[in-house]
C-alpha atoms as a PDB file:
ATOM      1  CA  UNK A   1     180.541  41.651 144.092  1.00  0.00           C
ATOM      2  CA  UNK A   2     179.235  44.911 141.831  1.00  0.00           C
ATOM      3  CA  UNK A   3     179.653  47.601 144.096  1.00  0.00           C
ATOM      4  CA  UNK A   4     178.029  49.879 141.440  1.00  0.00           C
ATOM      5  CA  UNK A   5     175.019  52.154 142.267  1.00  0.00           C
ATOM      6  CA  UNK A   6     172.969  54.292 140.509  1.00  0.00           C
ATOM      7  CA  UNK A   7     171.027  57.508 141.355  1.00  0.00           C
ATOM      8  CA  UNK A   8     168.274  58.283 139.106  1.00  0.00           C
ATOM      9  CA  UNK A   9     167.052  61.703 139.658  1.00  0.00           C
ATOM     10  CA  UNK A  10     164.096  63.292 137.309  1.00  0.00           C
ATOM     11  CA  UNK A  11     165.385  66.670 138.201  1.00  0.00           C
ATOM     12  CA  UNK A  12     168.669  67.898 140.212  1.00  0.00           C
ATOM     13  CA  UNK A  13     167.793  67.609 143.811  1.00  0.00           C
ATOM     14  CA  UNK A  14     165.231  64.678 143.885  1.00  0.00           C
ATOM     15  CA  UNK A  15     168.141  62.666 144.958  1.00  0.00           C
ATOM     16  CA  UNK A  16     168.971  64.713 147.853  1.00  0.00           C
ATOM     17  CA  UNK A  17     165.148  64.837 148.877  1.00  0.00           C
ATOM     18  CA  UNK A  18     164.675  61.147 148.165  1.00  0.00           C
ATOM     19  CA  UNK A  19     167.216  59.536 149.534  1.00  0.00           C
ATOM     20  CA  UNK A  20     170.500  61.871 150.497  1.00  0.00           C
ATOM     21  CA  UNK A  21     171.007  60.012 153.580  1.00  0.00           C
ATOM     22  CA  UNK A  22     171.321  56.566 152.016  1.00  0.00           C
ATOM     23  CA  UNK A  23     173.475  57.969 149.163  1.00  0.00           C
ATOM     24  CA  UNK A  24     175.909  58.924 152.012  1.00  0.00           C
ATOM     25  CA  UNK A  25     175.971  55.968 153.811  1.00  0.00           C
ATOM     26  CA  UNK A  26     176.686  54.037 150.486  1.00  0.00           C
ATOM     27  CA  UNK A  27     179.680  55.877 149.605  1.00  0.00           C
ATOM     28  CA  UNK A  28     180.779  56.079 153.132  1.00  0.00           C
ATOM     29  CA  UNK A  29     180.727  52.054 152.705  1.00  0.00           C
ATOM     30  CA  UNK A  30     182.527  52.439 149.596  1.00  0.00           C
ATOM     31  CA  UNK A  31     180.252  52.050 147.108  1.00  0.00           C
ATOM     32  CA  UNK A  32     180.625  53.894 143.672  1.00  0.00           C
ATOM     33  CA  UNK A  33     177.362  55.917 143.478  1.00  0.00           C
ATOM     34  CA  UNK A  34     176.610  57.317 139.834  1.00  0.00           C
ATOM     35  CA  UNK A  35     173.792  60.103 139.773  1.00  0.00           C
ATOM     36  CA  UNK A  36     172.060  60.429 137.021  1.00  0.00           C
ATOM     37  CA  UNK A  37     169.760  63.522 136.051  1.00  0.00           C
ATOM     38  CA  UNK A  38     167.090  63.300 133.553  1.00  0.00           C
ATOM     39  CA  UNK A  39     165.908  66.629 133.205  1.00  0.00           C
ATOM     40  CA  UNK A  40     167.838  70.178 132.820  1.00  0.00           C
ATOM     41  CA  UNK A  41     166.831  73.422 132.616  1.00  0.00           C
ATOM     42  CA  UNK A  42     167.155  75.150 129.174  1.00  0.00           C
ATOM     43  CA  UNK A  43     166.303  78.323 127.419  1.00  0.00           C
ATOM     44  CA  UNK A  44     164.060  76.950 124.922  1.00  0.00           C
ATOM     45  CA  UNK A  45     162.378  75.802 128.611  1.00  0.00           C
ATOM     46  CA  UNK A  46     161.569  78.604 129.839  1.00  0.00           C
ATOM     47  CA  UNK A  47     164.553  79.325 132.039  1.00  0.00           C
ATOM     48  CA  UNK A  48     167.298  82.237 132.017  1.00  0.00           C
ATOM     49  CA  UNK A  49     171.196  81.842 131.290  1.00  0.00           C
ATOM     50  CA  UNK A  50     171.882  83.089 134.694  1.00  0.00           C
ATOM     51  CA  UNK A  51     169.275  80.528 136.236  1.00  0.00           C
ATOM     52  CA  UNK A  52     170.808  77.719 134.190  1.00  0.00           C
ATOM     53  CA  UNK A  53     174.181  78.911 135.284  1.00  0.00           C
ATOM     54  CA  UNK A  54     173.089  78.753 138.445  1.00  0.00           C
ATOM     55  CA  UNK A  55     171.810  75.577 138.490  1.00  0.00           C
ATOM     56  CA  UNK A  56     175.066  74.294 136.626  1.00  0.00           C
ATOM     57  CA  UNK A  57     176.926  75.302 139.950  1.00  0.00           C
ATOM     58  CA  UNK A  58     174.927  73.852 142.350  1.00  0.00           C
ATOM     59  CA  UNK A  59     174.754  70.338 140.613  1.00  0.00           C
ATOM     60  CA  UNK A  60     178.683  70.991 140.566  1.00  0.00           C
ATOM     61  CA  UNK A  61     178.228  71.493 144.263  1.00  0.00           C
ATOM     62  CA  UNK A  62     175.663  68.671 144.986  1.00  0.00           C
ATOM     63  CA  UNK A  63     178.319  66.026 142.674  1.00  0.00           C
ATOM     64  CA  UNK A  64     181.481  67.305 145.022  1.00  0.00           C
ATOM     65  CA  UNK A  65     179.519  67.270 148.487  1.00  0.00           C
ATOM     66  CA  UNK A  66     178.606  64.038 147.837  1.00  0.00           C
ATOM     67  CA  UNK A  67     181.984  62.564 146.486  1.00  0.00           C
ATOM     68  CA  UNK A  68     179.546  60.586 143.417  1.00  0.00           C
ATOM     69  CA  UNK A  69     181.802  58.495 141.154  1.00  0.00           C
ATOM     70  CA  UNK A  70     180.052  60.226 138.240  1.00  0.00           C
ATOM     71  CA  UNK A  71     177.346  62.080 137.313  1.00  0.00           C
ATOM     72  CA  UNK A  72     175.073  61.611 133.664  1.00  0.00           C
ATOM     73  CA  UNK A  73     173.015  64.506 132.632  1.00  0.00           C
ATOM     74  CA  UNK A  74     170.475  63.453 129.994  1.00  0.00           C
ATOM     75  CA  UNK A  75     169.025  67.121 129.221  1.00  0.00           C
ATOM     76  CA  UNK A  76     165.929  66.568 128.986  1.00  0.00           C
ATOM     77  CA  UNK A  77     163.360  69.484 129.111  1.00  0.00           C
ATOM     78  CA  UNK A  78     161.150  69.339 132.637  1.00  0.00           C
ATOM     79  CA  UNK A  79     157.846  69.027 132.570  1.00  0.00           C
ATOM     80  CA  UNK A  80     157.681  67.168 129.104  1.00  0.00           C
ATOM     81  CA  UNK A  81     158.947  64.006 129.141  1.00  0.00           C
ATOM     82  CA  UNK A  82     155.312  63.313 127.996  1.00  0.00           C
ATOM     83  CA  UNK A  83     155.944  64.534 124.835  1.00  0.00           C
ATOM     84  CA  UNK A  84     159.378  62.460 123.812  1.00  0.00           C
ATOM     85  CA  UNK A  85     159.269  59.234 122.227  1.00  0.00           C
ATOM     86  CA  UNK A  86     159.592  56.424 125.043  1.00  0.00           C
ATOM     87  CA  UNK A  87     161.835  55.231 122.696  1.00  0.00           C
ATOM     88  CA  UNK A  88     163.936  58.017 122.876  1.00  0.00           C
ATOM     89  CA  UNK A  89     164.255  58.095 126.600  1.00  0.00           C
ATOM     90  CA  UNK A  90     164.543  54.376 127.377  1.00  0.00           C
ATOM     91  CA  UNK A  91     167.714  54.367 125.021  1.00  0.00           C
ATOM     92  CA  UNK A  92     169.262  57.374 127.010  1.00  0.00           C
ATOM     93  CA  UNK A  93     168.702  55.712 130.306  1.00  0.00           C
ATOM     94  CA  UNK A  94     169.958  52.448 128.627  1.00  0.00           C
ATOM     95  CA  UNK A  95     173.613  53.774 127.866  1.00  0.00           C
ATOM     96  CA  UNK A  96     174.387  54.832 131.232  1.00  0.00           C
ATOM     97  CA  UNK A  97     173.023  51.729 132.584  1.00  0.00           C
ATOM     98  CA  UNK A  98     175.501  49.670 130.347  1.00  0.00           C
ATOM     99  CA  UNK A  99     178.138  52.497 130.913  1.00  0.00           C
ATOM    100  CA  UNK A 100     177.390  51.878 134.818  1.00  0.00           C
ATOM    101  CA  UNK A 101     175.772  48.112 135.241  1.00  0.00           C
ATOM    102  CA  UNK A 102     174.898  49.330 138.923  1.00  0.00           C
ATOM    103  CA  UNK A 103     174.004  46.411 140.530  1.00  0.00           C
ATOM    104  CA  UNK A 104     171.341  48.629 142.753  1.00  0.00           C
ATOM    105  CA  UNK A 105     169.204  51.331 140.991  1.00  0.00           C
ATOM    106  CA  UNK A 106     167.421  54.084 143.215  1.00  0.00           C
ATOM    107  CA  UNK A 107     164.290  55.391 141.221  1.00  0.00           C
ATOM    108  CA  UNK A 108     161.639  57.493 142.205  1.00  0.00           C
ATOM    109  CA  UNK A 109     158.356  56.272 143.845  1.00  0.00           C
ATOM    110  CA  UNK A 110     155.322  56.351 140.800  1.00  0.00           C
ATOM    111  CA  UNK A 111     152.968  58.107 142.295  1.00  0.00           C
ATOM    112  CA  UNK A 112     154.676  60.912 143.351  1.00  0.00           C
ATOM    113  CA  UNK A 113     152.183  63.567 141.809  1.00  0.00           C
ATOM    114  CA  UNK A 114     154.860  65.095 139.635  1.00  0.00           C
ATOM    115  CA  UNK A 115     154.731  63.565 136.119  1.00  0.00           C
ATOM    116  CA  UNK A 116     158.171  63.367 135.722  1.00  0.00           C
ATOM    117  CA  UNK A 117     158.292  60.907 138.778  1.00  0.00           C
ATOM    118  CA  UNK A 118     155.642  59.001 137.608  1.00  0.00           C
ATOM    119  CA  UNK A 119     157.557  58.949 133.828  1.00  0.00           C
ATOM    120  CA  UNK A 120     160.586  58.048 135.108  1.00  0.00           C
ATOM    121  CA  UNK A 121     159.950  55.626 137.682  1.00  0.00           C
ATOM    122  CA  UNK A 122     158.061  53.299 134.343  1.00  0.00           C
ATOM    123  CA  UNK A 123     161.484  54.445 132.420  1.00  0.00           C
ATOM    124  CA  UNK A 124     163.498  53.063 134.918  1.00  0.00           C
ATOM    125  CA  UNK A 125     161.572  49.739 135.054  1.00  0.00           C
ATOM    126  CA  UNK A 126     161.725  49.390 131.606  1.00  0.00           C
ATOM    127  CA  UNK A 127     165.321  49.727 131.407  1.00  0.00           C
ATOM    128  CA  UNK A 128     165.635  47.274 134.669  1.00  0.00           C
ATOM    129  CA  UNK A 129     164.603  44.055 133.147  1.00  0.00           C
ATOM    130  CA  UNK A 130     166.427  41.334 134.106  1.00  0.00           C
ATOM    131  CA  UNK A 131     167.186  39.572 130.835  1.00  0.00           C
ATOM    132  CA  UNK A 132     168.643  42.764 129.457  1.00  0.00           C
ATOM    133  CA  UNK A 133     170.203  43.423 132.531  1.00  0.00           C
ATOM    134  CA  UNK A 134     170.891  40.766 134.387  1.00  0.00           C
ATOM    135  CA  UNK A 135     173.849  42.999 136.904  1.00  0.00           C
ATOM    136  CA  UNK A 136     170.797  44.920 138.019  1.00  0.00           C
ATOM    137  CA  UNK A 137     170.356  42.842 141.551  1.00  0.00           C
ATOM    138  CA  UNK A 138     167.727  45.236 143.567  1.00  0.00           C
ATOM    139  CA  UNK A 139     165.565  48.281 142.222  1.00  0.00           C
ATOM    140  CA  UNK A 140     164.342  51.071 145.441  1.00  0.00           C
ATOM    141  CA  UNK A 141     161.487  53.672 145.377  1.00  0.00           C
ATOM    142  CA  UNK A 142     162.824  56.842 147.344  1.00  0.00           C
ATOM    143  CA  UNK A 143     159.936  58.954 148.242  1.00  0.00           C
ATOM    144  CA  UNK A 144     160.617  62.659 147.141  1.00  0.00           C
ATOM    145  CA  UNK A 145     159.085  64.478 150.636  1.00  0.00           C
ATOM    146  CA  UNK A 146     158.001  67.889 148.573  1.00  0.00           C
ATOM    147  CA  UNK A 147     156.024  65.559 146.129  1.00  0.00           C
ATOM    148  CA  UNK A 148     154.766  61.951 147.470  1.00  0.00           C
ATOM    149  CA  UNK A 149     152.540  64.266 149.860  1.00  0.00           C
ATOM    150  CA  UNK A 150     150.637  65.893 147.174  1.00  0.00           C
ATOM    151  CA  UNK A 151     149.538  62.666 145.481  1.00  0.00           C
ATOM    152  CA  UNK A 152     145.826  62.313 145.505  1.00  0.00           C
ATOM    153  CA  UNK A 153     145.622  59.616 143.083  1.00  0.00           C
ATOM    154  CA  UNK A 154     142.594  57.408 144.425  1.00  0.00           C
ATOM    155  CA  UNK A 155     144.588  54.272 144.048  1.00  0.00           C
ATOM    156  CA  UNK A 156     147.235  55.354 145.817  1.00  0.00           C
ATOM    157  CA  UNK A 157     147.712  54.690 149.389  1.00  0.00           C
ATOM    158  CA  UNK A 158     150.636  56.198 150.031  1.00  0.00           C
ATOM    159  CA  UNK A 159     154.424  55.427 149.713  1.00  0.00           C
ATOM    160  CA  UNK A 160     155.070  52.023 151.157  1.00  0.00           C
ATOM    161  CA  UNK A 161     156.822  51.251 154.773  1.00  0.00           C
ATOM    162  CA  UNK A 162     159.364  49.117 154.318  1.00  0.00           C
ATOM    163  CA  UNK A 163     158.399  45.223 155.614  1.00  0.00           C
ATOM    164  CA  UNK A 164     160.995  43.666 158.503  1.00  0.00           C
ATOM    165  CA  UNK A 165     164.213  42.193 157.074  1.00  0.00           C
ATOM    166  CA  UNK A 166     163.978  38.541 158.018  1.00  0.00           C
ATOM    167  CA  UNK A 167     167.290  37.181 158.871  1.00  0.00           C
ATOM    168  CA  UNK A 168     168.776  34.068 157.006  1.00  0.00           C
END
């Protein structure tokens, strides 16, 4: 069995709002949990060597805590993952999926009223197709708390409750 999952985080901490207590109780049931970040913070972004710097030590921080297998930082800028190619992006997400081939992929939830949720969450479906990759078994929404709760999208009712397991 693929004991292989994988975080996907728009921007470092969306994994620890979305779903922190279900990346612990993977690895505490020895899974190999990969985390990967799409976006980073970058001068030509708007942010400061010391914040970046910053930010490089708490991810450092976040990775350890955690005890991930490995961690994939994609660098893209935040707040404009409007303006890359899909292209571009799909074929980033794509080589740490075939680096990975998590059976379980953790995304976050599309309506989130961040536009780097919403982005990612269609990159991550994209890149989850079965007949390109058929080790992907099961694909979860996390809700990111500091977002979902914004969303005012009229077709949106709000992040789903998960439905009773049935039992075999």
């Amino acid at each position: 069995m693929n004991n292989s999952i994988l975080i996907v985080a728009p921007h470092a901490d969306d994994e620890t709002l979305g779903c922190g207590g279900t990346i612990l109780r993977f690895i505490q049931e020895g899974y190999q949990v990969h985390w990967l970040i799409v976006t980073d913070m970058s001068v030509t972004s708007g942010f400061s060597l010391s914040d970046i710097k910053k930010r490089d030590k708490e991810i450092k921080k976040v990775f350890e805590a955690y005890q991930f297998s490995s961690l994939h930082r994609l660098r893209f800028p935040p707040a404009q993952l409007e303006t890359i190619p899909k292209r571009e992006l799909i074929k980033a997400i794509s080589r740490v999926m075939f680096q990975i081939k998590p059976s379980q992929v953790f995304t976050p939830y599309r309506n989130d009223v961040h536009s780097d949720h919403e982005i990612v969450f269609d990159l991550v479906t994209s890149v989850t197709k079965v007949f390109r990759y058929p080790f992907v078994k099961k694909i979860y929404a996390y809700e990111t708390i500091s977002e979902t709760d914004f969303g005012m999208k009229p077709e949106d009712r709000g992040f789903p409750l998960p439905k009773k397991q049935k039992s075999c």
